[in-house]
N, C-alpha and C. Protein backbone atom coordinates (compact mmCIF):
# COMPACT_ATOMS: atom_id res chain seq x y z
N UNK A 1 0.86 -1.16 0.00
CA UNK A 1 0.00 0.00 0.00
C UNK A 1 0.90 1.23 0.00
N UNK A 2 0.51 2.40 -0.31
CA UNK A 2 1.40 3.25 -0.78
C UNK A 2 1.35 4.00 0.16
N UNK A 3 0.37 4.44 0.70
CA UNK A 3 0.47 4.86 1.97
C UNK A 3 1.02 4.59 3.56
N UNK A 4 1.33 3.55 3.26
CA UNK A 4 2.06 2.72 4.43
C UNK A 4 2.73 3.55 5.18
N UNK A 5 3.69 4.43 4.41
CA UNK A 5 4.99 5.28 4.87
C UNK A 5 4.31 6.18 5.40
N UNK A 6 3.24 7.08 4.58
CA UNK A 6 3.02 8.44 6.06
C UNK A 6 2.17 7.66 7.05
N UNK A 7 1.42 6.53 7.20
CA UNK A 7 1.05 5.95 8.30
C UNK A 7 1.56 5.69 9.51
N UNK A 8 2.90 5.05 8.77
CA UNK A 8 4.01 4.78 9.97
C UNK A 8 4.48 6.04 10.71
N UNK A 9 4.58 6.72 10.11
CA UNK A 9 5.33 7.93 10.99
C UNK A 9 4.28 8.56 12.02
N UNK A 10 3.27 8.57 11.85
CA UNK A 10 2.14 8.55 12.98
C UNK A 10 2.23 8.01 14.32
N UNK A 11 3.28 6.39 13.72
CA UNK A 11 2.75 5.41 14.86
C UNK A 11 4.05 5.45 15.87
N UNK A 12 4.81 6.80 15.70
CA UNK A 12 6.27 6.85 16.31
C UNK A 12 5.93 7.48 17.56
N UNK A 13 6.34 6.96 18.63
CA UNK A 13 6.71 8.18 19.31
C UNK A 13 6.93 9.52 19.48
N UNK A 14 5.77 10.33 19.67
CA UNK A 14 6.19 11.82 19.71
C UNK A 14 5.40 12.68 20.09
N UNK A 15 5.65 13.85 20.73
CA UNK A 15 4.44 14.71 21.38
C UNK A 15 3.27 15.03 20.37
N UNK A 16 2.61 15.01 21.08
CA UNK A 16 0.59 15.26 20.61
C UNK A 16 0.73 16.96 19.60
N UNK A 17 0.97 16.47 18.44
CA UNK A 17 0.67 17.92 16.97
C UNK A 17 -0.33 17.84 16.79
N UNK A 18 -1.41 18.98 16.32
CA UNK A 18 -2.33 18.78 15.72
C UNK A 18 -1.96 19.13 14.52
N UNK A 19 -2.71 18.01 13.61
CA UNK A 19 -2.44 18.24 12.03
C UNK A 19 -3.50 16.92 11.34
N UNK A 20 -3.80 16.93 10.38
CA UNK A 20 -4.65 16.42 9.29
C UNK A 20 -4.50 15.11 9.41
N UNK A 21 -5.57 14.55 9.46
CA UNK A 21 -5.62 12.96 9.22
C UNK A 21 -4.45 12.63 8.29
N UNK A 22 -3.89 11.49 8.11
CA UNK A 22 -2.67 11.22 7.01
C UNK A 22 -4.12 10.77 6.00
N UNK A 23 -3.43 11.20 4.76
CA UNK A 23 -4.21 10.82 3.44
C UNK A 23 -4.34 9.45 2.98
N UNK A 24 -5.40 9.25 2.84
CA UNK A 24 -6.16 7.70 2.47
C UNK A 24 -6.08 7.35 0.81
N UNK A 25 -5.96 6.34 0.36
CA UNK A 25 -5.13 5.67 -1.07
C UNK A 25 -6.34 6.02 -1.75
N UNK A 26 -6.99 6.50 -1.55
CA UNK A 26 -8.23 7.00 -2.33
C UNK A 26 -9.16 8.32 -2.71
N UNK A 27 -9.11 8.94 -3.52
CA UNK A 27 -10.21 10.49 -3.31
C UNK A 27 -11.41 9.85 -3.72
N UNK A 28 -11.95 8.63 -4.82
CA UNK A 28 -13.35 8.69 -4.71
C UNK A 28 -13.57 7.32 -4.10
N UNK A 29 -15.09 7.40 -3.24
CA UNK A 29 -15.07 6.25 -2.46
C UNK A 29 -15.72 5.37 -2.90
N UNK A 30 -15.86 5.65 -3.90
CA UNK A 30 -16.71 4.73 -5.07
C UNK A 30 -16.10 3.89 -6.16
N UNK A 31 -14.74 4.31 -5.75
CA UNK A 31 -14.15 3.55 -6.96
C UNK A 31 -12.61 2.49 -6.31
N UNK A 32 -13.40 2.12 -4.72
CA UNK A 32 -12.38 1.79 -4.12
C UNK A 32 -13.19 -0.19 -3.73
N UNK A 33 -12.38 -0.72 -3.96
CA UNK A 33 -12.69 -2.44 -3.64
C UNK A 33 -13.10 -2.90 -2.61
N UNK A 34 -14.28 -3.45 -2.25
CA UNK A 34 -14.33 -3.72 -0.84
C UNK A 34 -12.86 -4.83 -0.17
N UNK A 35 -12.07 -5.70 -0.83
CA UNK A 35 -11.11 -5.84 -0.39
C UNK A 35 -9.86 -4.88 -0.23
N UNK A 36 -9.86 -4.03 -1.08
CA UNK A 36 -8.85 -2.84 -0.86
C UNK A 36 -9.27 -2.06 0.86
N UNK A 37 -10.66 -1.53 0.83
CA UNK A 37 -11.15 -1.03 1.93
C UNK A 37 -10.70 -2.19 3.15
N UNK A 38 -11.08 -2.94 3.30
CA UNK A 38 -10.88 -4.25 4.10
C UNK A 38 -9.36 -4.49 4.79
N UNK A 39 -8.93 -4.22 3.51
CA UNK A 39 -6.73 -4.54 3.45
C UNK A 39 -6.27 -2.92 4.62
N UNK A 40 -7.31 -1.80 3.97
CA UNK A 40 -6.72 -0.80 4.62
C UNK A 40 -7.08 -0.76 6.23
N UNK A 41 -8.80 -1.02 6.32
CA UNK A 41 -8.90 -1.13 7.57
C UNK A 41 -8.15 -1.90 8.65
N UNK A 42 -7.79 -3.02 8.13
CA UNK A 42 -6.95 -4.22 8.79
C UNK A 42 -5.51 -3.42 9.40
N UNK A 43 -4.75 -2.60 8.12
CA UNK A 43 -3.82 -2.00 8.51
C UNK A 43 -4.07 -0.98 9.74
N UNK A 44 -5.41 -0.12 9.30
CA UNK A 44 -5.19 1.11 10.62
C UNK A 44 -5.68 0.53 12.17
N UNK A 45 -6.57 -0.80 11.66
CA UNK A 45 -6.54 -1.25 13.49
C UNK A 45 -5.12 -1.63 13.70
N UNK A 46 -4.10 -2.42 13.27
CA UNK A 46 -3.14 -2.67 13.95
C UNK A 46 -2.59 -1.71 13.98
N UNK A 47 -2.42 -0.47 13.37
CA UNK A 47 -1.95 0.83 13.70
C UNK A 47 -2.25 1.64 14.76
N UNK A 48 -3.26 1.40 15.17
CA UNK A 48 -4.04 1.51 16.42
C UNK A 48 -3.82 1.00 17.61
N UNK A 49 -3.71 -0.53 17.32
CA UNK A 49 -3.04 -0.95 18.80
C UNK A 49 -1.94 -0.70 19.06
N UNK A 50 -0.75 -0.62 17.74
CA UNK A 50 0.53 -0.28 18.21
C UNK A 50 1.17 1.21 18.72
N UNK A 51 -0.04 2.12 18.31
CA UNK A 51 -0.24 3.26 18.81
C UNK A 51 -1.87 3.68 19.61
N UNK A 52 -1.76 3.30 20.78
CA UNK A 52 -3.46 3.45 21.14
C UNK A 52 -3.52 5.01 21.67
N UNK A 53 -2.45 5.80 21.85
CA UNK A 53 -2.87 7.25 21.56
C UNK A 53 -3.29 8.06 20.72
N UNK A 54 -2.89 7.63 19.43
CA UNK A 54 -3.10 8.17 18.04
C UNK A 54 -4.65 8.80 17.75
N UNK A 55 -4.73 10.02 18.24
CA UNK A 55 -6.19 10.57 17.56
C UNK A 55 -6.27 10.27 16.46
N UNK A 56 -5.18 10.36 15.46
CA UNK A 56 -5.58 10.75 14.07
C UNK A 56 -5.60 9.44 13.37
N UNK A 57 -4.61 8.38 14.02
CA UNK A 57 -4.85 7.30 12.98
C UNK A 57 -6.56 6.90 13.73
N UNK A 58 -7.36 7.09 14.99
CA UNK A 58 -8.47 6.82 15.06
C UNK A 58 -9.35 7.10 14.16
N UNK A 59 -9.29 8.44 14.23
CA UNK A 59 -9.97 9.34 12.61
C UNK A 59 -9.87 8.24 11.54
N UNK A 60 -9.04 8.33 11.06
CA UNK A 60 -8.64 7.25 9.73
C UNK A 60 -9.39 6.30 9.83
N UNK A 61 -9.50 5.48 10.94
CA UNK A 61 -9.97 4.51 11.07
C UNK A 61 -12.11 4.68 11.45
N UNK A 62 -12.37 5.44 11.76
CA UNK A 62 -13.84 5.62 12.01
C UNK A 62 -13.94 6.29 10.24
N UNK A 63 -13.32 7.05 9.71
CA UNK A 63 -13.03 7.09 8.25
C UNK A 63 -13.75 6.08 7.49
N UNK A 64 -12.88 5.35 7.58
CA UNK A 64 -12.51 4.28 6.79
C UNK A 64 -13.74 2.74 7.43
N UNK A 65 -13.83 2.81 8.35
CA UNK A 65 -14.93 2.39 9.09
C UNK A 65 -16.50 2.79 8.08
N UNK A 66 -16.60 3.83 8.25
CA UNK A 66 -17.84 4.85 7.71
C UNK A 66 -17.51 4.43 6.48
N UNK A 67 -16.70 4.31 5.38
CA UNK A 67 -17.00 4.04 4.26
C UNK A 67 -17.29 2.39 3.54
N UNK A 68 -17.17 1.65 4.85
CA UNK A 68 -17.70 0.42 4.82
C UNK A 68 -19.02 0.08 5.06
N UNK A 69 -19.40 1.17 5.53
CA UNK A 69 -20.96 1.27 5.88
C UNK A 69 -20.83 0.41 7.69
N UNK A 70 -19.84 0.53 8.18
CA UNK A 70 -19.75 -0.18 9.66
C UNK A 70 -20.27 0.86 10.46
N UNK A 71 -21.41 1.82 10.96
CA UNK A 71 -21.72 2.46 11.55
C UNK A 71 -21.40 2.57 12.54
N UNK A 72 -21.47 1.92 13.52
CA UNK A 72 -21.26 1.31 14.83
C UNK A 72 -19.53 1.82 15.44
N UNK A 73 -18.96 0.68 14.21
CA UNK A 73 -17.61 0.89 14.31
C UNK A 73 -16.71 1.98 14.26
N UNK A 74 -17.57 2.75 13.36
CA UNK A 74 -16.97 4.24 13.05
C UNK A 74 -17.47 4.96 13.96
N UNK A 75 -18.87 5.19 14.46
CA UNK A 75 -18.84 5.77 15.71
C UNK A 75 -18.12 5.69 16.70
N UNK A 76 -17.51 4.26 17.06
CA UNK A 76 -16.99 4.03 18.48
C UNK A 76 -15.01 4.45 17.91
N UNK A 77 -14.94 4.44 17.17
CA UNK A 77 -13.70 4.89 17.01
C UNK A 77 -13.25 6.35 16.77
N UNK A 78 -14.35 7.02 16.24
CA UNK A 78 -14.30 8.46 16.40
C UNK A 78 -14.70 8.83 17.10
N UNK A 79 -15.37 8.56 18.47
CA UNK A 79 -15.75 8.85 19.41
C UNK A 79 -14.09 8.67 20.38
N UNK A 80 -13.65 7.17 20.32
CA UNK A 80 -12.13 7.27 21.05
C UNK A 80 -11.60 8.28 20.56
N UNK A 81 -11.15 8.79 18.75
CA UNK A 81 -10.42 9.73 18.64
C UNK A 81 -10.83 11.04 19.47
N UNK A 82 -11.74 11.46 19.59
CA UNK A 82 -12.64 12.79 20.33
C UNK A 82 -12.01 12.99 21.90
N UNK A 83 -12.08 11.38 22.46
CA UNK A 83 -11.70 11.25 23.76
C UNK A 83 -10.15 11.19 24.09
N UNK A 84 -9.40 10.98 22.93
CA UNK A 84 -8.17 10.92 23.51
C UNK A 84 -7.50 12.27 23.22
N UNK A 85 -8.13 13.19 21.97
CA UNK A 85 -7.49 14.47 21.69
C UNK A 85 -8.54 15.44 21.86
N UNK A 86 -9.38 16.03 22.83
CA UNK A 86 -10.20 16.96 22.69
C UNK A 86 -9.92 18.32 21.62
N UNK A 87 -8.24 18.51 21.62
CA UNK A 87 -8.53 19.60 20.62
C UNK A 87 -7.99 19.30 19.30
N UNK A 88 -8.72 17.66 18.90
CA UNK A 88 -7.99 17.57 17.62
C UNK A 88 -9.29 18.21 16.76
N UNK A 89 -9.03 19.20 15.77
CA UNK A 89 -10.31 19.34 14.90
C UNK A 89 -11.32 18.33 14.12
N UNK A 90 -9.60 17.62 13.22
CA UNK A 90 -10.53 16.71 11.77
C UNK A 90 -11.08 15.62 12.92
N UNK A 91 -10.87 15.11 14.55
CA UNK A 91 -11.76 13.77 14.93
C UNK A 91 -13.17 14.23 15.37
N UNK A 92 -12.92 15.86 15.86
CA UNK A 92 -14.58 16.55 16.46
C UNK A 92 -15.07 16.61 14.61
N UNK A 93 -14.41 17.02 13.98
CA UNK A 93 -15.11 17.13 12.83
C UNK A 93 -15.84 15.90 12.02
N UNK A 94 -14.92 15.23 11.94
CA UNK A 94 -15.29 13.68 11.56
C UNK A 94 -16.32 13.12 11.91
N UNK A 95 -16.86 13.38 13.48
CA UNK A 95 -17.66 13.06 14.15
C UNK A 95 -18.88 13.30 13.93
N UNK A 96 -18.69 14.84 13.81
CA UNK A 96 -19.80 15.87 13.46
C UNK A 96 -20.29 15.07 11.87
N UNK A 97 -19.87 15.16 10.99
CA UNK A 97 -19.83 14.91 9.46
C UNK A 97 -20.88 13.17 10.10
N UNK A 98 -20.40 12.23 10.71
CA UNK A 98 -21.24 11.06 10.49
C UNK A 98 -22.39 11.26 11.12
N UNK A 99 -22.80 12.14 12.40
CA UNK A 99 -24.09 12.41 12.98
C UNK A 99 -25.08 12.86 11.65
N UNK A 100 -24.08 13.67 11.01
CA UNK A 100 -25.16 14.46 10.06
C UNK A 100 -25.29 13.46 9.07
N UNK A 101 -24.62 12.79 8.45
CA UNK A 101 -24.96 11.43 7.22
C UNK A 101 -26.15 11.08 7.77
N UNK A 102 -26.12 10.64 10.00
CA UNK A 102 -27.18 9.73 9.76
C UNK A 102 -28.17 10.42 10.04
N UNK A 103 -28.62 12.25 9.65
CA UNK A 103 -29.01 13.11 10.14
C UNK A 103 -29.75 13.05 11.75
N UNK A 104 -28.76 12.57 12.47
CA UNK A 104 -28.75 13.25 13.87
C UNK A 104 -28.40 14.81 13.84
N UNK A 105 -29.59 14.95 13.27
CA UNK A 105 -28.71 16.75 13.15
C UNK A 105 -28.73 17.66 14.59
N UNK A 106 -29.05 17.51 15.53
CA UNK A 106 -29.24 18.05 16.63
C UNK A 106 -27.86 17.90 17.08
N UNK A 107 -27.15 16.39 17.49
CA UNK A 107 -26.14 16.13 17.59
C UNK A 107 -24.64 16.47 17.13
N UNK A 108 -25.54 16.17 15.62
CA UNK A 108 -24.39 16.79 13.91
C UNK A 108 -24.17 18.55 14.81
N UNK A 109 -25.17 18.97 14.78
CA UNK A 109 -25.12 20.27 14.88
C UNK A 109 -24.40 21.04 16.50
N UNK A 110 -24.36 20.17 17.58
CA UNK A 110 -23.61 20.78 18.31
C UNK A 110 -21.96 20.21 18.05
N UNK A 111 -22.27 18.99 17.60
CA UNK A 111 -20.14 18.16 17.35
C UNK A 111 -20.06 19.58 16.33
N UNK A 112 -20.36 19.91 15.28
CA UNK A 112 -19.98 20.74 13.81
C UNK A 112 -19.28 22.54 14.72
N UNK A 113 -20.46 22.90 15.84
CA UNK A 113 -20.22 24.09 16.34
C UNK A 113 -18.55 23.80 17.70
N UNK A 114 -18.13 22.53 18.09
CA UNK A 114 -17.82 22.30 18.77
C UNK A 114 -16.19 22.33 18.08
N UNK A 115 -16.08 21.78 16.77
CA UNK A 115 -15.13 21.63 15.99
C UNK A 115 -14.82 23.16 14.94
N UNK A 116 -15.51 24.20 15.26
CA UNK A 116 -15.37 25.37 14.60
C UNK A 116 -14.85 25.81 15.61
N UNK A 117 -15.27 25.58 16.67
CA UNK A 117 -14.26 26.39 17.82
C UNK A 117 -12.84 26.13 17.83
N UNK A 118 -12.71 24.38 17.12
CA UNK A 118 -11.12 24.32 17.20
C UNK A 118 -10.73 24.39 15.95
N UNK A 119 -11.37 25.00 15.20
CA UNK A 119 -10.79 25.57 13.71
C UNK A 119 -9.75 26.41 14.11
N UNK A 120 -8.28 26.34 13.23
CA UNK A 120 -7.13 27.07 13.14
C UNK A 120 -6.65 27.94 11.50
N UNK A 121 -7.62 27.44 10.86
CA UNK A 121 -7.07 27.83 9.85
C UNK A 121 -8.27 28.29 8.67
N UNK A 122 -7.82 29.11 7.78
CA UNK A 122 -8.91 29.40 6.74
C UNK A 122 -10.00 27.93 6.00
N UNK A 123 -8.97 26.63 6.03
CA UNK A 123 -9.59 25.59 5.42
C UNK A 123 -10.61 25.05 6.57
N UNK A 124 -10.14 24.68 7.77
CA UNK A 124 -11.36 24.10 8.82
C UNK A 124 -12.10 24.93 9.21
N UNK A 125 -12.24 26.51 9.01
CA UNK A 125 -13.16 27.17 9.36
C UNK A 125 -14.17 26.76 7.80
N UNK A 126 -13.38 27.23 6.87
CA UNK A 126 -14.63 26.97 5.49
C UNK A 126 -15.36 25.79 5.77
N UNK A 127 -14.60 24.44 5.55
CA UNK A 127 -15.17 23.23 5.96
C UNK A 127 -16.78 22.63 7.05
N UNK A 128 -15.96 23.54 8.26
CA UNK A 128 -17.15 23.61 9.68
C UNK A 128 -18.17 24.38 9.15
N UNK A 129 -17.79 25.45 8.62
CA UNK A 129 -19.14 26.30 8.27
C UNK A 129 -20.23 26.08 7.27
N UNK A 130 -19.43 25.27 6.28
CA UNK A 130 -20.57 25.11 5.26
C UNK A 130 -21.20 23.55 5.86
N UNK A 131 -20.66 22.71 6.63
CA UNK A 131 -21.49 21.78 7.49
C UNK A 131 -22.48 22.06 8.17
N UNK A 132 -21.94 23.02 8.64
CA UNK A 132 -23.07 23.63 9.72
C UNK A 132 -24.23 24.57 8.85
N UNK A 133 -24.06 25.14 8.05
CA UNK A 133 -24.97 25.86 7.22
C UNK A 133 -26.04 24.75 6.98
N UNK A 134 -25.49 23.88 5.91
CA UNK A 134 -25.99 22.13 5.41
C UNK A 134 -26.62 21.99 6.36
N UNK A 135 -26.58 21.71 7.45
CA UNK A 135 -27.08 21.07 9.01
C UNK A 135 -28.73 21.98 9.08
N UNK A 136 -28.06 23.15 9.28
CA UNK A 136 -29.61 24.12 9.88
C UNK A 136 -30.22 24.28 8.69
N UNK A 137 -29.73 23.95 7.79
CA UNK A 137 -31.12 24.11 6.29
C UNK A 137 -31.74 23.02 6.16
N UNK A 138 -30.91 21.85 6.67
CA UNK A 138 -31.89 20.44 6.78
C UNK A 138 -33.04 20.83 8.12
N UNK A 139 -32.23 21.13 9.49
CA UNK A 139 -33.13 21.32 10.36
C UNK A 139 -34.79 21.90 9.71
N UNK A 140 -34.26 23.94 9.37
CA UNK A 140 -35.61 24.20 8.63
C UNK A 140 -36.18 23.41 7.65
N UNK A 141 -35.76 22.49 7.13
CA UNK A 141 -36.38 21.59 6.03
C UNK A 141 -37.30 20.57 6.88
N UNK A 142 -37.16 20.38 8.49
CA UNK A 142 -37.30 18.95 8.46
C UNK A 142 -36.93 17.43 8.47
N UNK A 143 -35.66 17.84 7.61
CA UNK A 143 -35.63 16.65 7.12
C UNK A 143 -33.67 16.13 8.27
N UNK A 144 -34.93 15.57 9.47
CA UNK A 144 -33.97 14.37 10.81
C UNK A 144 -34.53 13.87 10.95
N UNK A 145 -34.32 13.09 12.23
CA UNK A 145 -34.73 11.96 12.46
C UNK A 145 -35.46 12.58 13.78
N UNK A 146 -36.07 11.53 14.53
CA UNK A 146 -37.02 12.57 15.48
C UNK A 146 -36.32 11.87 16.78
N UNK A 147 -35.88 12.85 17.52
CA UNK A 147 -35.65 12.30 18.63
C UNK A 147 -36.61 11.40 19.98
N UNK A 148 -35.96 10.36 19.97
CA UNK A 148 -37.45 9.37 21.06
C UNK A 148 -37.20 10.15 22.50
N UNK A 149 -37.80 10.79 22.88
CA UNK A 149 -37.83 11.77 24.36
C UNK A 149 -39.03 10.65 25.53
N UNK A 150 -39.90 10.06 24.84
CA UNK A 150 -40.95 9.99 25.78
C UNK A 150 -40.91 8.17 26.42
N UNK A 151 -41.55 7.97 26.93
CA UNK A 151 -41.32 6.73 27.62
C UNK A 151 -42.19 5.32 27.34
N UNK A 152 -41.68 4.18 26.98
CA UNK A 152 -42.38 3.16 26.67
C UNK A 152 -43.65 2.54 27.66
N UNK A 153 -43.48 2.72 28.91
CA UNK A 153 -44.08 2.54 30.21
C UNK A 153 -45.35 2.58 29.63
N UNK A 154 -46.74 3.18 29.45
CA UNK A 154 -48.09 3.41 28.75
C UNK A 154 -48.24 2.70 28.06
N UNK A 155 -47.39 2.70 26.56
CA UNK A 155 -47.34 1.70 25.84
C UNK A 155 -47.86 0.02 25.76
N UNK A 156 -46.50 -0.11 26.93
CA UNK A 156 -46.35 -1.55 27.60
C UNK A 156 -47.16 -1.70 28.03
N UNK A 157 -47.56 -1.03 29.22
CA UNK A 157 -48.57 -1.30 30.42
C UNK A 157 -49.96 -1.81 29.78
N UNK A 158 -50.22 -0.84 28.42
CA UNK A 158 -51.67 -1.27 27.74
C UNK A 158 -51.24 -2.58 27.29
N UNK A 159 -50.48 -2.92 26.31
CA UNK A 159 -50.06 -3.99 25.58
C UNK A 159 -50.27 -5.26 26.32
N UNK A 160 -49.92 -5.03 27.30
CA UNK A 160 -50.03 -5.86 27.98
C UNK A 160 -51.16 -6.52 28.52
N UNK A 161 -52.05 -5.75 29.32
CA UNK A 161 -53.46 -5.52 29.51
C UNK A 161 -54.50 -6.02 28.43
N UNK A 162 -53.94 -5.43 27.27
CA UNK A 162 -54.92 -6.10 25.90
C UNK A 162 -54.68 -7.61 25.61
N UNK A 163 -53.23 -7.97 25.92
CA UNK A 163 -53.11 -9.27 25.56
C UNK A 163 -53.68 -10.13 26.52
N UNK A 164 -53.58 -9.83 28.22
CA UNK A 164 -54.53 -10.79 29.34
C UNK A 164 -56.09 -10.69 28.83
N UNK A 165 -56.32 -9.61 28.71
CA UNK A 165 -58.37 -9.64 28.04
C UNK A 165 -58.30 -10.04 27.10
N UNK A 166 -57.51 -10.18 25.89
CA UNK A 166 -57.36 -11.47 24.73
C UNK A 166 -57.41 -12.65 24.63
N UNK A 167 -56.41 -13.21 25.75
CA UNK A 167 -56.07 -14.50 26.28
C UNK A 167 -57.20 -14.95 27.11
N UNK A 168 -57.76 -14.43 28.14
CA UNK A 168 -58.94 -14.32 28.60
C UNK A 168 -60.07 -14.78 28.14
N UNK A 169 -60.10 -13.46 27.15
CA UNK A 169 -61.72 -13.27 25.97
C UNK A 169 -61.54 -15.19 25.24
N UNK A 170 -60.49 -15.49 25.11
CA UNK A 170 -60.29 -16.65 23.48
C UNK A 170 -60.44 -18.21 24.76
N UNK A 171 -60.38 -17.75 26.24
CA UNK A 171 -60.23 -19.11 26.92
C UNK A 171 -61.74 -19.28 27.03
N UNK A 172 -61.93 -18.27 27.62
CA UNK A 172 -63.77 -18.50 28.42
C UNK A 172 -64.42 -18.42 27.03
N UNK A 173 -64.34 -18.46 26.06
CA UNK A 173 -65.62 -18.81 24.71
C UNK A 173 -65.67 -20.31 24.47
């Protein structure tokens, strides 16, 4: 893999920089193999254990996760990157970017404002902002997911109730 080399240098020993995810063997994600994807992921978990500080190879990896369609996986790994570097941008950003795919935009929308704060430069401010724009025009649109606030308890309690006067009603006939 060609990328191997700026990977490795990630996985060295050395004080906490902030700087850019290392670049992935691919710009479109559509034109990448699910064994190629597979070969790479394989690489950034063991890159991972051999460096379990690494915000950024985490990034890479909830990345690269997310373009497997592993939801789960990419959450819980960009969530570690978040936790081990609070002021890394691209892992709050990263983060932000998959809430909003799965339009958790409420969520999308505070990670997106959270990662503009640790914008340093003309590119992660453009980036955060037009996310966040994207974000609140879906909000006025509508178009999330609805948050479950209220409680199953009523629900159940009837469900339940209907099924004993069912069971009931179908014995005594």
């Amino acid at each position: 893999m060609h990328d191997e080399a700026a990977l490795a240098t990630l996985t060295a020993e050395a004080p906490v920089v902030r700087r850019p995810p290392p670049p992935v063997p691919w710009r479109d994600p559509h034109t990448v193999s699910k064994q190629e994807l597979t070969t790479y992921i394989n690489f950034l978990e063991k890159a991972c254990q051999e460096n379990p500080a690494s915000a950024d190879l985490r990034t890479c990896l909830g990345m690269a996760h997310a373009m497997n369609f592993d939801v789960y996986q990419s959450m819980d790994a960009l969530n570690a990157a978040v936790e081990l570097d609070r002021e890394n941008f691209w892992a709050q950003m990263k983060l932000a970017e998959l809430n909003y795919r799965l339009r958790a935009l409420r969520r999308a929308e505070s990670d997106t404002l959270r990662a503009l704060d640790l914008a340093t430069d003309g590119v992660e401010f453009g980036v955060a902002r037009r996310q966040l724009q994207e974000i609140r025009r879906l909000m006025r649109d509508g178009t999330q997911k609805p948050e479950w606030t209220k409680s199953l308890r009523a629900p159940a309690i009837l469900f339940v109730i209907m099924s004993v006067v069912a069971c009931l009603g179908a014995y005594y006939k």
